[in-house]
PDB file of N, CA and C in Angstrom:
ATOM      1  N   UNK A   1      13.296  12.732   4.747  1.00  0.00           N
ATOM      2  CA  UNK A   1      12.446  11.570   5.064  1.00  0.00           C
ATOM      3  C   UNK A   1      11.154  11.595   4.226  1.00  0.00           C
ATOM      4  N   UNK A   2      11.042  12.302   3.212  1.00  0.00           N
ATOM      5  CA  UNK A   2       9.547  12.516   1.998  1.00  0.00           C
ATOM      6  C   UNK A   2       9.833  11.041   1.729  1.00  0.00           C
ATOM      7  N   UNK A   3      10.977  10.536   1.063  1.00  0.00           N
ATOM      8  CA  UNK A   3      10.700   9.593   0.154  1.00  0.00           C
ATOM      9  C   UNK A   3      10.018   8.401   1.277  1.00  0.00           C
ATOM     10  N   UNK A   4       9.994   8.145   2.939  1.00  0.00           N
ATOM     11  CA  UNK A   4      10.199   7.410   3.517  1.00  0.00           C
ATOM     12  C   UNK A   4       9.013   7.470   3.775  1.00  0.00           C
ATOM     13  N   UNK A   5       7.983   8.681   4.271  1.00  0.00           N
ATOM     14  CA  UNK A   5       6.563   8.997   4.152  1.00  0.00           C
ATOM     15  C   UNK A   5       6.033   8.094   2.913  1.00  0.00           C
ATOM     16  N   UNK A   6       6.459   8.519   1.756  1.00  0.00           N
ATOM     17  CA  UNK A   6       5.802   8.525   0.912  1.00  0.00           C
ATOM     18  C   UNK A   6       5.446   7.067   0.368  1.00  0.00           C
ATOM     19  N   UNK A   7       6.601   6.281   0.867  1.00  0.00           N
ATOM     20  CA  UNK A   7       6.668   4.687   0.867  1.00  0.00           C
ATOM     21  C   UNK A   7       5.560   3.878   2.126  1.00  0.00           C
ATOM     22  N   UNK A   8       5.676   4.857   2.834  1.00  0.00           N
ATOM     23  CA  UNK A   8       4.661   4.527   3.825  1.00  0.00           C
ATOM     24  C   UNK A   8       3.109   4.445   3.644  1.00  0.00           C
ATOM     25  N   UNK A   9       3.145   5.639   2.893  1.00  0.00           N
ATOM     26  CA  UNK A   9       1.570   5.832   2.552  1.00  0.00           C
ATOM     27  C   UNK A   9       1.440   4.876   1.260  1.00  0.00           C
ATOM     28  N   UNK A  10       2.257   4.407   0.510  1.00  0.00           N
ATOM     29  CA  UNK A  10       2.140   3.355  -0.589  1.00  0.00           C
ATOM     30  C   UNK A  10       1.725   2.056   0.036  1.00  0.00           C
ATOM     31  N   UNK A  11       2.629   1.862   0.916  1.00  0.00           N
ATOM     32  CA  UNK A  11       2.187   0.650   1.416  1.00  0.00           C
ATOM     33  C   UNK A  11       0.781   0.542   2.080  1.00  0.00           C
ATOM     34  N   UNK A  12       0.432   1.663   2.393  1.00  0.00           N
ATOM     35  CA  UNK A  12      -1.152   1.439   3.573  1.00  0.00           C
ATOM     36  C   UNK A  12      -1.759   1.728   1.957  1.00  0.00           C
ATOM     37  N   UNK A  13      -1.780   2.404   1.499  1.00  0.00           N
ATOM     38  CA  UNK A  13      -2.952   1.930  -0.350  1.00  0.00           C
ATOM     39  C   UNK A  13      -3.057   0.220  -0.433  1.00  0.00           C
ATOM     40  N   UNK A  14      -1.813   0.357  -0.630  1.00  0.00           N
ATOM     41  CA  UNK A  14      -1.587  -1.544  -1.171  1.00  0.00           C
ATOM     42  C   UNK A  14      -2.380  -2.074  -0.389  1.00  0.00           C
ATOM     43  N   UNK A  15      -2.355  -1.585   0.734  1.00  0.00           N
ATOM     44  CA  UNK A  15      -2.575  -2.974   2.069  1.00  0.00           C
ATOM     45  C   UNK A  15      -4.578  -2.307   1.927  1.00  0.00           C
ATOM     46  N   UNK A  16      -5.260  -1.555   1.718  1.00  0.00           N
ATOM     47  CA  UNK A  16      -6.148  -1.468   1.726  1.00  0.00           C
ATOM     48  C   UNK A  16      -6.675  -1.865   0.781  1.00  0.00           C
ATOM     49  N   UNK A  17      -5.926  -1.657  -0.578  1.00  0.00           N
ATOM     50  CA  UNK A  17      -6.527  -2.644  -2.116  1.00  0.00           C
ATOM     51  C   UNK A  17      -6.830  -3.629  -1.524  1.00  0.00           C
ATOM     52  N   UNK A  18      -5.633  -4.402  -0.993  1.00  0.00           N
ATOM     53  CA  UNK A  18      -5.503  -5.851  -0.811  1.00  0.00           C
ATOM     54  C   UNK A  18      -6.547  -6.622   0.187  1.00  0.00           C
ATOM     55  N   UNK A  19      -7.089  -5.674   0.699  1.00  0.00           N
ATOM     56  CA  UNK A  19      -8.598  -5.957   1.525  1.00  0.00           C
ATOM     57  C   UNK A  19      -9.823  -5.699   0.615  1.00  0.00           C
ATOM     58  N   UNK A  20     -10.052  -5.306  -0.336  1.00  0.00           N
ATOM     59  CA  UNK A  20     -10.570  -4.523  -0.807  1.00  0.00           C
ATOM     60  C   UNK A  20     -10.733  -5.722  -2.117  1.00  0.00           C
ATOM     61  N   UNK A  21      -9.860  -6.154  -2.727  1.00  0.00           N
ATOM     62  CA  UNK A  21      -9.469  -7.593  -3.726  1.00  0.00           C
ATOM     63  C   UNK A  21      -8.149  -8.259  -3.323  1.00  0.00           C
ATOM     64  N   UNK A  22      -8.496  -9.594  -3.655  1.00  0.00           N
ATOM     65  CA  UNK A  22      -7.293 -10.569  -3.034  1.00  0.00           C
ATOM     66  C   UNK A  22      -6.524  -9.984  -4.415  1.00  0.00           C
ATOM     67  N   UNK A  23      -5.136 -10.321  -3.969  1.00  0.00           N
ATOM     68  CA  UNK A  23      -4.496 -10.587  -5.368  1.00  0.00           C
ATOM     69  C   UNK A  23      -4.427 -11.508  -6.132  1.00  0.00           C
ATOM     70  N   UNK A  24      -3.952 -11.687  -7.590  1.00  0.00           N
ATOM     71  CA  UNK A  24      -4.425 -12.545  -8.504  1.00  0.00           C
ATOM     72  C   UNK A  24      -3.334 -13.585  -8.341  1.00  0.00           C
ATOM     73  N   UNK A  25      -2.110 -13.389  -7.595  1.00  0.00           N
ATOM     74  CA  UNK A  25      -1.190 -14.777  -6.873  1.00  0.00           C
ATOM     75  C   UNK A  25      -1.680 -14.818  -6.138  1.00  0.00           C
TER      76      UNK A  25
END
């Protein structure tokens, strides 16, 4: 289950960029 963590914690980055700057779509 690493790879499933590890997708997890990708997504909460993304999702904090994405507060952080809108995206450019």
């Amino acid at each position: 289950m690493l790879i499933y963590n590890n997708y997890k914690e990708l997504d909460l980055n993304v999702s904090s960029m994405e507060l952080q700057t809108p995206p450019p779509f």
